[in-house]
Protein backbone atom coordinates (compact mmCIF):
# COMPACT_ATOMS: atom_id res chain seq x y z
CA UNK A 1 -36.45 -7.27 -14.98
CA UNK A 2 -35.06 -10.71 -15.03
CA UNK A 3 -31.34 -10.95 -16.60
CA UNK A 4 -30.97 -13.69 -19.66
CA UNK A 5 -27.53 -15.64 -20.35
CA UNK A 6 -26.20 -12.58 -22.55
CA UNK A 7 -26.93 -10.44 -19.81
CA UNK A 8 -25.00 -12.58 -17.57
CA UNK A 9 -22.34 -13.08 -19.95
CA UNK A 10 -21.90 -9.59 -20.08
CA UNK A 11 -21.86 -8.86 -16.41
CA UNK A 12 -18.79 -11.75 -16.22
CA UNK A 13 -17.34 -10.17 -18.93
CA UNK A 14 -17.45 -6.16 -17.76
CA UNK A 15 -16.35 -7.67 -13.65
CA UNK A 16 -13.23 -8.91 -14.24
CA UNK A 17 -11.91 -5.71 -16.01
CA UNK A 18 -13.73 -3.59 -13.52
CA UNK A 19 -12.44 -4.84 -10.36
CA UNK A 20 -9.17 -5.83 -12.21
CA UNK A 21 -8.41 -1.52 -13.11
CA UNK A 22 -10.19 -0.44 -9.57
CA UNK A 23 -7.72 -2.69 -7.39
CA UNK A 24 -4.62 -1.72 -9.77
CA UNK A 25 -5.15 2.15 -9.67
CA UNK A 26 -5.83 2.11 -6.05
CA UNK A 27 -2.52 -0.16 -5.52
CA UNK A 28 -0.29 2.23 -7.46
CA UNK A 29 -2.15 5.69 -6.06
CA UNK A 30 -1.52 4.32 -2.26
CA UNK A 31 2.12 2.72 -3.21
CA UNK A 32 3.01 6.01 -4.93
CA UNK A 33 1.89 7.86 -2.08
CA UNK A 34 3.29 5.63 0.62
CA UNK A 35 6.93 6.31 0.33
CA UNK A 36 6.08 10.24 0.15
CA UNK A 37 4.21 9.23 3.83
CA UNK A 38 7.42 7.03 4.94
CA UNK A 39 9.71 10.10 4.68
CA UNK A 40 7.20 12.46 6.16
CA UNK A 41 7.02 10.61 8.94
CA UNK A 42 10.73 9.63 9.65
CA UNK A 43 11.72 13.49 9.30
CA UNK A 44 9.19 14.01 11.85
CA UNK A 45 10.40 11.15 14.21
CA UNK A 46 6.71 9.81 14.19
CA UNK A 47 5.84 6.11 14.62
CA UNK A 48 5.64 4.36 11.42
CA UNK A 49 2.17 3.06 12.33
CA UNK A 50 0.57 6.78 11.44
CA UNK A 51 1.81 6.13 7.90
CA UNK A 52 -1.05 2.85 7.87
CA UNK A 53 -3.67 5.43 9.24
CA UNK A 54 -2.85 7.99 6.56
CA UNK A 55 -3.02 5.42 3.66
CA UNK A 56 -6.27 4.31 5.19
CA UNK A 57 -7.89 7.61 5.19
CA UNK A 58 -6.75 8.27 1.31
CA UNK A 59 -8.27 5.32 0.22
CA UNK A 60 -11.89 7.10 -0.03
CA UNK A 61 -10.43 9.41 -2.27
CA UNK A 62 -8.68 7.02 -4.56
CA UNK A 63 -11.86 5.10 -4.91
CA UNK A 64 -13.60 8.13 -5.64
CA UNK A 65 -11.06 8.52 -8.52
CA UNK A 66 -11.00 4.94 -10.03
CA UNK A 67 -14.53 3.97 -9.60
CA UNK A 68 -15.47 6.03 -12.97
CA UNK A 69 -12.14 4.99 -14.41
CA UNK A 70 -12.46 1.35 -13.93
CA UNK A 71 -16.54 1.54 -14.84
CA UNK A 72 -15.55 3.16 -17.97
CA UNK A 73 -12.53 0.42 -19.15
CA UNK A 74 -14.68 -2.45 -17.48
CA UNK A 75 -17.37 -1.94 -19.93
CA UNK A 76 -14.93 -0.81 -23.01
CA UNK A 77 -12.76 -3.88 -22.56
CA UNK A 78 -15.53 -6.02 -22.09
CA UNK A 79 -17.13 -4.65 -25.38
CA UNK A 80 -14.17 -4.82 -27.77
CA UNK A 81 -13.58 -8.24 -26.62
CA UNK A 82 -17.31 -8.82 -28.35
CA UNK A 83 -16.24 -6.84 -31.38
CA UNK A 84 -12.58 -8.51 -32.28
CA UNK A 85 -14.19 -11.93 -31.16
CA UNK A 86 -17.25 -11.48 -33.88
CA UNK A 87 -19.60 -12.21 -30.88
CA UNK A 88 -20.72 -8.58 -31.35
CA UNK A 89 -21.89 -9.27 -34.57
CA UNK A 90 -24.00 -12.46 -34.15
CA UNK A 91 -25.41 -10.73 -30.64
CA UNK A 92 -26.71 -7.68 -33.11
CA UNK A 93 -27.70 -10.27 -36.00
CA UNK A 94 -30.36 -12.18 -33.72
CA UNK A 95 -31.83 -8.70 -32.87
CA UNK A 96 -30.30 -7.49 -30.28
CA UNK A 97 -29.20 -3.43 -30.44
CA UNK A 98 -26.30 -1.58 -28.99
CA UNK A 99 -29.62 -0.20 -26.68
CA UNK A 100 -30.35 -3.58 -25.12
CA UNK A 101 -26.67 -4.53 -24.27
CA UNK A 102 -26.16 -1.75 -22.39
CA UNK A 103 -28.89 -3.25 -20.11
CA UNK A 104 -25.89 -4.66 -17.59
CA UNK A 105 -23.48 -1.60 -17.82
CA UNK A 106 -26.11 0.58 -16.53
CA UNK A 107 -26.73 -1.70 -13.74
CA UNK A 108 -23.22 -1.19 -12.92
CA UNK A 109 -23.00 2.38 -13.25
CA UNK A 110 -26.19 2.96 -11.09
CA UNK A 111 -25.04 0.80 -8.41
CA UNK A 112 -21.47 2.55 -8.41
CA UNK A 113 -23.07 5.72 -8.78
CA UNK A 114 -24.46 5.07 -5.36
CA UNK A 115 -21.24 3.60 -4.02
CA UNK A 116 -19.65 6.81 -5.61
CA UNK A 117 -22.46 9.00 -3.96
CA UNK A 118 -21.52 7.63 -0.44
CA UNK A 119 -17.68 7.66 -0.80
CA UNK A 120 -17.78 10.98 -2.34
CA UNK A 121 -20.35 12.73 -0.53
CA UNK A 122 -20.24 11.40 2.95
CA UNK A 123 -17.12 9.12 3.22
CA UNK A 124 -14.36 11.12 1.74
CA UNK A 125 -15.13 14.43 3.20
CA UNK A 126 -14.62 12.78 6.58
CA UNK A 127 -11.56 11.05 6.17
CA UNK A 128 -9.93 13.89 4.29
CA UNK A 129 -10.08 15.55 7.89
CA UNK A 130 -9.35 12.67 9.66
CA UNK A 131 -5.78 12.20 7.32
CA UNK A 132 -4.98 16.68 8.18
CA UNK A 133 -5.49 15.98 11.60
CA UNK A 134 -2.69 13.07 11.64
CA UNK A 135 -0.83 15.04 9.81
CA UNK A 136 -0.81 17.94 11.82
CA UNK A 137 -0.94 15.79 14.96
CA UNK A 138 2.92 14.30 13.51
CA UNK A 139 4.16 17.73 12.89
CA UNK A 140 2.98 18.99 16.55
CA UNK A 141 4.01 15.92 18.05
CA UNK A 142 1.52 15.46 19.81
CA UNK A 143 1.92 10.93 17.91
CA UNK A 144 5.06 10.36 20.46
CA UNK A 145 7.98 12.03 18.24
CA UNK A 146 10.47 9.55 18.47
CA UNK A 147 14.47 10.07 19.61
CA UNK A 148 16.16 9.62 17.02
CA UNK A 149 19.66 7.48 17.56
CA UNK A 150 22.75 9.84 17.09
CA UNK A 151 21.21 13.28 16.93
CA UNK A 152 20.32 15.96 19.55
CA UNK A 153 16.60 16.02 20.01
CA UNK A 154 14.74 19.29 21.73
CA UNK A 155 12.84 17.94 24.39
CA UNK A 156 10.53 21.28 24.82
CA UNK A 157 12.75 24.61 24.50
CA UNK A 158 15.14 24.33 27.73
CA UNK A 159 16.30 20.68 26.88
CA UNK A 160 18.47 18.74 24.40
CA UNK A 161 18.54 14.96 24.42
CA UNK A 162 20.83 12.16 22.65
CA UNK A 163 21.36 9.02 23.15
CA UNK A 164 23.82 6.29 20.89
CA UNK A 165 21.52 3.58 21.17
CA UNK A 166 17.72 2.97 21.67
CA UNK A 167 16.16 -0.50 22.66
CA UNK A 168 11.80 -1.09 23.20
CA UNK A 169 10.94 1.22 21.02
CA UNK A 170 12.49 4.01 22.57
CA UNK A 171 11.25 3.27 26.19
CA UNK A 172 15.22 1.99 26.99
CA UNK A 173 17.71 4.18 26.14
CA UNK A 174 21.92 3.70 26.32
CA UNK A 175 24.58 6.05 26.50
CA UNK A 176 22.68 9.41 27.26
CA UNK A 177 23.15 12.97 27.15
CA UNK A 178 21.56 15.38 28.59
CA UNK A 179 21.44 19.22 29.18
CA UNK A 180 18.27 21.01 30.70
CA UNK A 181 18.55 24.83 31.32
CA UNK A 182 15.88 26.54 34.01
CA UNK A 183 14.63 29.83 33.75
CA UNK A 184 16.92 31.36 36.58
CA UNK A 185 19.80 30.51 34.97
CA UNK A 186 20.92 27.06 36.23
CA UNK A 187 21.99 24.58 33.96
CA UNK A 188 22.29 20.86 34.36
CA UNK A 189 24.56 18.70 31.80
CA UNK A 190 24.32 14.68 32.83
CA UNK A 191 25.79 11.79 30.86
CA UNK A 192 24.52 8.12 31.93
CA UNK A 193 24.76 4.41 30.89
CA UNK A 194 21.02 3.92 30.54
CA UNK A 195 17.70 6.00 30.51
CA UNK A 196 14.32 5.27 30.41
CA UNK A 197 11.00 7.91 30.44
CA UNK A 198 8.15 7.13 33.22
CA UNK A 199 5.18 8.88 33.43
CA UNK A 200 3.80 11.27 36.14
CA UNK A 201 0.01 12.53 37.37
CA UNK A 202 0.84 15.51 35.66
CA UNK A 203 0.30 14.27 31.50
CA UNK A 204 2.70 17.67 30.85
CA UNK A 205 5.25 16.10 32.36
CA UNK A 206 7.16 13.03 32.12
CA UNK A 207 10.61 11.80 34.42
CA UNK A 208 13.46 10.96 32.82
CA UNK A 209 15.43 8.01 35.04
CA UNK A 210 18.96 7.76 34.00
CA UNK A 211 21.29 5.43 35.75
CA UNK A 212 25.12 4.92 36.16
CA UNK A 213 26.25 8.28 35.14
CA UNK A 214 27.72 11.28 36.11
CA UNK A 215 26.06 14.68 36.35
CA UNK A 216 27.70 18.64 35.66
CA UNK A 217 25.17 21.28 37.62
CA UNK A 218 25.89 25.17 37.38
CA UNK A 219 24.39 28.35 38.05
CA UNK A 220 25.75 32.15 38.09
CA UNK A 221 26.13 31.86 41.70
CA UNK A 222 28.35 28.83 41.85
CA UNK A 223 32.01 29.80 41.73
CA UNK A 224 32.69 26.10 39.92
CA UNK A 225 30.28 23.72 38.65
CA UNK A 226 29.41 20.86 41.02
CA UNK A 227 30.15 17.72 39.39
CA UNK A 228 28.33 14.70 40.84
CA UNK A 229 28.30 10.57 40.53
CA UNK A 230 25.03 8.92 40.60
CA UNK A 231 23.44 5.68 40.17
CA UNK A 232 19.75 6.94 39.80
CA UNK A 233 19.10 10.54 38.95
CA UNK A 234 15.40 11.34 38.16
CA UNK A 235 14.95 14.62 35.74
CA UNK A 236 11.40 16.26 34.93
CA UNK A 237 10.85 16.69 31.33
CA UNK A 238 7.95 19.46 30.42
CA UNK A 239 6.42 18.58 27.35
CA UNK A 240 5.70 21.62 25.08
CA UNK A 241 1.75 22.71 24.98
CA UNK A 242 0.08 21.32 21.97
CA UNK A 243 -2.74 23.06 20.22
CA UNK A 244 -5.84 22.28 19.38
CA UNK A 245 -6.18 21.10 15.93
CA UNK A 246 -9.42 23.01 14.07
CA UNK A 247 -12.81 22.15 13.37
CA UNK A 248 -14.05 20.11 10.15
CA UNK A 249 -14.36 22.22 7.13
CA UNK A 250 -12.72 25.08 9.31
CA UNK A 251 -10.04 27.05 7.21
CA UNK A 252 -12.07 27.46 4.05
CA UNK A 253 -11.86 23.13 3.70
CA UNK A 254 -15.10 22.92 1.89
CA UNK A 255 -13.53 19.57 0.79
CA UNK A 256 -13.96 17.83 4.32
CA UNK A 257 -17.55 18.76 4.54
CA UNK A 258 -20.62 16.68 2.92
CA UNK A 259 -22.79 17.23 0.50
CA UNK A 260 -26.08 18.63 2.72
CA UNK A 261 -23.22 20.55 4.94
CA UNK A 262 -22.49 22.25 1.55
CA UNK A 263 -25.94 22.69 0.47
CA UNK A 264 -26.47 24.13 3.79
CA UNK A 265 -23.41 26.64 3.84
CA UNK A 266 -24.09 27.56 0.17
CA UNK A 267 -27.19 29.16 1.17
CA UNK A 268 -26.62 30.58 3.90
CA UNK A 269 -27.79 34.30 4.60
CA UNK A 270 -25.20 35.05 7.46
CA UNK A 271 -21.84 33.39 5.51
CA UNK A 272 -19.16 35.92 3.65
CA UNK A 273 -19.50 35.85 -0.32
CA UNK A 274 -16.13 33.81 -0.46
CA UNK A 275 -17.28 31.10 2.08
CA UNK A 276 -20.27 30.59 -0.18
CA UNK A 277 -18.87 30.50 -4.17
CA UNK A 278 -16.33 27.93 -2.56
CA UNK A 279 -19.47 25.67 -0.83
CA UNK A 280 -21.06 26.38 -3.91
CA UNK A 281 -18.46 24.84 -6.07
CA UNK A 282 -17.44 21.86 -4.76
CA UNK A 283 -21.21 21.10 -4.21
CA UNK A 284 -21.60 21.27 -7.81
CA UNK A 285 -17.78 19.68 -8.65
CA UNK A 286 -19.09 16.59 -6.51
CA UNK A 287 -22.42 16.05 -8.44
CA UNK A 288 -21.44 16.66 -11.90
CA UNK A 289 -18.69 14.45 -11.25
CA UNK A 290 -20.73 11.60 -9.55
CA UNK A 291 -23.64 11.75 -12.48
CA UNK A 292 -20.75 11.80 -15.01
CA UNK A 293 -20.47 8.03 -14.21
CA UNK A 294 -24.32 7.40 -16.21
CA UNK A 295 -22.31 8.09 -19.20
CA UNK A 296 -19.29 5.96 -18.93
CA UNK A 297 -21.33 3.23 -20.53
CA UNK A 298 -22.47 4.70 -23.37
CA UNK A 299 -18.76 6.55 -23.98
CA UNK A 300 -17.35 2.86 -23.36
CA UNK A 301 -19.27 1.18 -26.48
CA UNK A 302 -18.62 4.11 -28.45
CA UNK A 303 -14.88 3.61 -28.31
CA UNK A 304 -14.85 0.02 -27.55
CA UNK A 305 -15.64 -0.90 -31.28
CA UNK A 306 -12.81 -0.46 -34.00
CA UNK A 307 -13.32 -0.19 -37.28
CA UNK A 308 -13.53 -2.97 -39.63
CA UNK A 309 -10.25 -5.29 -40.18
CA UNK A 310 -8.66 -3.13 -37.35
CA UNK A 311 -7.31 -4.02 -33.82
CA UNK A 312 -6.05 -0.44 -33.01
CA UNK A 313 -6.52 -0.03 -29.50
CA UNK A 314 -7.10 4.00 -29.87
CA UNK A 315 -10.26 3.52 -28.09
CA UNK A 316 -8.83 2.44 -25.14
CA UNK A 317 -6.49 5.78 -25.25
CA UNK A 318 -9.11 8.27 -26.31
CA UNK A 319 -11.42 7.24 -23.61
CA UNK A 320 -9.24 7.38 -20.61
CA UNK A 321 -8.06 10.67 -21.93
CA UNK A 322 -11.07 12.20 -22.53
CA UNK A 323 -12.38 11.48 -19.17
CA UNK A 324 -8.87 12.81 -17.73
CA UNK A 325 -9.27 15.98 -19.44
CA UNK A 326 -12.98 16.56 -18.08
CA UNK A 327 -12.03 16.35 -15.10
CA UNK A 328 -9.32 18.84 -15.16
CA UNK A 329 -11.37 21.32 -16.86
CA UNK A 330 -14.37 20.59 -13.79
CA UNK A 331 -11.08 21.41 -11.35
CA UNK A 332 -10.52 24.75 -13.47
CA UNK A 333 -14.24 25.37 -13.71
CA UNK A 334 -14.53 24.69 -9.61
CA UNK A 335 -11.87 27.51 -8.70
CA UNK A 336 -13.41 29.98 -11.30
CA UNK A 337 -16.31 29.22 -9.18
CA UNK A 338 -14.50 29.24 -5.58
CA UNK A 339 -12.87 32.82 -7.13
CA UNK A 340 -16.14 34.20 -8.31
CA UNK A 341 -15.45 35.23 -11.39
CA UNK A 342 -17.97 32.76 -12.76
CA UNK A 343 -21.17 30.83 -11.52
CA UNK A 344 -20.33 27.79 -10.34
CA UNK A 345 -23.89 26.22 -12.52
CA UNK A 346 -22.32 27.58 -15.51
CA UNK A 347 -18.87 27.14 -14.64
CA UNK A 348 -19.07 22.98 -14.29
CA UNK A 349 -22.48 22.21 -15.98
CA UNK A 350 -21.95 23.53 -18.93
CA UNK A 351 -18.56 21.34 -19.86
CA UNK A 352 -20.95 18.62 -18.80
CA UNK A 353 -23.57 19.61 -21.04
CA UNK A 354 -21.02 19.54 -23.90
CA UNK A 355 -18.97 16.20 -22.72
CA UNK A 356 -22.63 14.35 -22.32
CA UNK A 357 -23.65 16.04 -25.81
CA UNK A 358 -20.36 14.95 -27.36
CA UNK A 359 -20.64 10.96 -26.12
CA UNK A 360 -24.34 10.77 -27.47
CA UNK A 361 -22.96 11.79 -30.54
CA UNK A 362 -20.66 9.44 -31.06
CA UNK A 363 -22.46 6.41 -29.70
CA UNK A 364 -25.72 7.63 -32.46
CA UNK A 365 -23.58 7.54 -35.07
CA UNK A 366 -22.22 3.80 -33.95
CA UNK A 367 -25.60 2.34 -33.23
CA UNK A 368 -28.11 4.14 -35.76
CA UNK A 369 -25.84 5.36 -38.22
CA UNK A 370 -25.59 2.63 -41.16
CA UNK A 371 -21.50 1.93 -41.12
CA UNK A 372 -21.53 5.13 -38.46
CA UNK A 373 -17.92 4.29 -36.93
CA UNK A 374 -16.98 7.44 -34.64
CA UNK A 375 -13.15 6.97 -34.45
CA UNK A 376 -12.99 6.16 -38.04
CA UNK A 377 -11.21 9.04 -38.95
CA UNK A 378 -8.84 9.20 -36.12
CA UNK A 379 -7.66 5.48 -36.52
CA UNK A 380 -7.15 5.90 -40.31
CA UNK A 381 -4.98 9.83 -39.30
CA UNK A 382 -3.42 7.47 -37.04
CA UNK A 383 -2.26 4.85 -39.36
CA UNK A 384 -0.93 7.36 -41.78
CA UNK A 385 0.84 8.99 -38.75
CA UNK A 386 2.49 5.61 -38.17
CA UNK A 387 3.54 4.87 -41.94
CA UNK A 388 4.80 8.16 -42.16
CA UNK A 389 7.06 7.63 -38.82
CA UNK A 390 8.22 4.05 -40.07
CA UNK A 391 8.94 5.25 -43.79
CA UNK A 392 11.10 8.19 -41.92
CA UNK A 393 12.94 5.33 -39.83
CA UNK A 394 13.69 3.27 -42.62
CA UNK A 395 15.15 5.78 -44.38
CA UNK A 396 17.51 6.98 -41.48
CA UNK A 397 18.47 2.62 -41.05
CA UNK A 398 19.43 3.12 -44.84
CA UNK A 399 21.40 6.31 -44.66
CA UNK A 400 23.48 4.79 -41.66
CA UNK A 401 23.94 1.94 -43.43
CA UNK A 402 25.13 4.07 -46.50
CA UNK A 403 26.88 5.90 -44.32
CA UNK A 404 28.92 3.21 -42.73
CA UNK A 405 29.65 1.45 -45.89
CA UNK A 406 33.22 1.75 -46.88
């Protein structure tokens, strides 16, 4: 199937858009969801590196998100240029139906449906887990916790760090404080110039060398604590056991497996009921949400074309909430399922059934119905809506005005 100059005038036209709404809502998901990360990991004392990994492994699933989005404005922006433009009208008036310019959008949609079917399916489930096991790798620790300048920091449970000032990323430390406690009762409290941790064979256990300080030791035998001067003092620091983080999809996480993983655990004999209605339902959440994107075209078009002598950009409105509201109602429909109190087939096809019948609708009466305009009715409840607001604010200008009037 060879491609002819409107076909490639279309594809320029539906790109820009496209790529234009995928970078945008990807940009504002990751920057709104960066500073939550920033303060996540400065509470924990983590390095602020982790906070790149975590917005790398969200990325998937804020593709997964826009991909449909920006398919679905791509094509409607690129269509209601054609329409206000009057190109729309000379492209049908040499023969060519709403059927054949959709030639191009479809190529999109099936190519992003398989871009969508790898992200979604294979990609996203992956790096879900990979972003809950940094994040419970920050809150265990087990990232380097940093000190933290100016506060006392539990180093394990039997010692209590602080230091004023912290140089090398943390490897150089200045004016230190220390007290460690053993388990017989003996307590050491040492203040120093400098301080600086070295490691040891043992990787439970690192030495911390402080220098130029002075150094309090007591027990309940001493009759007075033995206070000390030093110029090198090595202390052993036991760093607190760290557990093992669990297994992909462990937990219930039927998000963080892939599709055949949930294919396979959906029927499976030997798995508890609740195990499988979960499997069950994000198996079918993914796919009627990945073969939703065959009718952004056609919903695009449908919108995309105002009615005569009319700009109103309701189009552009209705469609992104329409496809907004589906998916919340798949989300309800998939934790129905996950509950059991419905089938997950019925449960998320049906809505789909209804959505898909709804868009063919609308896009039969545009293209085969003789003046057919499907928004036609909302734009002109619209426009009486706005008179009606305007008439009510010129009348509160005027009584103001009256009002104010000596």
């Amino acid at each position: 199937m060879l491609l002819t100059r409107t076909d490639r005038y279309i594809a320029r036209l539906v790109f820009v858009p496209l790529v234009a709404t995928l970078t945008l809502a990807a940009m504002l998901l990751i920057l709104e969801k960066m500073l939550k990360l920033f303060n996540i990991v400065i509470g924990y004392g983590g390095p602020v590196g982790v906070v790149w990994k975590m917005l790398a492994n969200l990325i998937p699933e804020y593709l997964g998100l826009g991909i449909p989005i920006g398919l679905l404005l791509g094509t409607l922006l690129a269509f209601r240029r054609l329409a206000l433009s009057s190109e729309l009208d000379t492209l049908r008036g040499v023969g060519l139906s709403y059927t054949r310019l959709l030639r191009v959008p479809f190529l999109y949609a099936i190519l992003l449906l398989g871009l969508n079917l790898a992200i979604v399916g294979y990609l996203q489930p992956r790096s879900r887990y990979n972003y809950e096991h940094l994040r419970f790798d920050l809150r265990s620790g087990a990232l380097g916790a940093s000190i933290k300048v100016g506060e006392f920091t539990n180093l394990g449970k039997r010692m209590t760090l602080r230091v004023e000032r912290s140089e090398r990323q943390g490897r150089l430390l200045h004016g230190v404080f220390v007290r460690a406690e053993t388990r017989d009762g003996k307590t050491v409290i040492a203040t120093a110039d400098h301080g600086t941790f070295l490691a040891t064979d043992d990787p439970g256990t690192l030495l911390l060398r402080l220098a130029n300080g002075r150094l309090v030791h007591n027990a309940p035998t001493y009759k007075a604590p033995r206070v000390l001067a030093f110029k090198i003092q090595d202390l052993p620091v036991n760093l607190p056991a760290i557990e093992a983080f669990r297994s992909r999809g462990g937990s219930f996480k039927s998000e963080e497996l892939t599709l055949p993983e949930l294919l396979k655990l959906g029927e499976a004999r030997r798995v508890d009921r609740q195990t499988q209605a979960a499997a069950r339902a994000n198996f079918h959440f993914r796919l009627v949400e990945i073969v939703m994107m065959l009718l952004m075209p056609v919903l695009a078009v449908a919108l995309a074309v105002p009615p005569k002598r009319s700009t109103s950009g309701l189009g552009i409105f209705l469609s992104i909430v329409m496809v907004v509201t589906y998916h919340k109602v798949n989300q309800y429909a998939e934790r129905m399922g996950e509950l059991g109190r419905i089938d997950p087939v019925i449960a998320l096809w049906t809505p789909f059934i209804l959505f898909a019948a709804l868009i063919v609708w609308m896009y039969w009466t545009l293209a085969y119905k003789p003046g057919g305009q499907p928004i036609g009715a909302l734009e002109r409840a619209f426009s009486k809506v706005a008179k009606a607001l305007r008439r009510l604010l010129r009348l509160g200008q005027r009584r103001q005005v009256a009002t104010a009037a000596p």
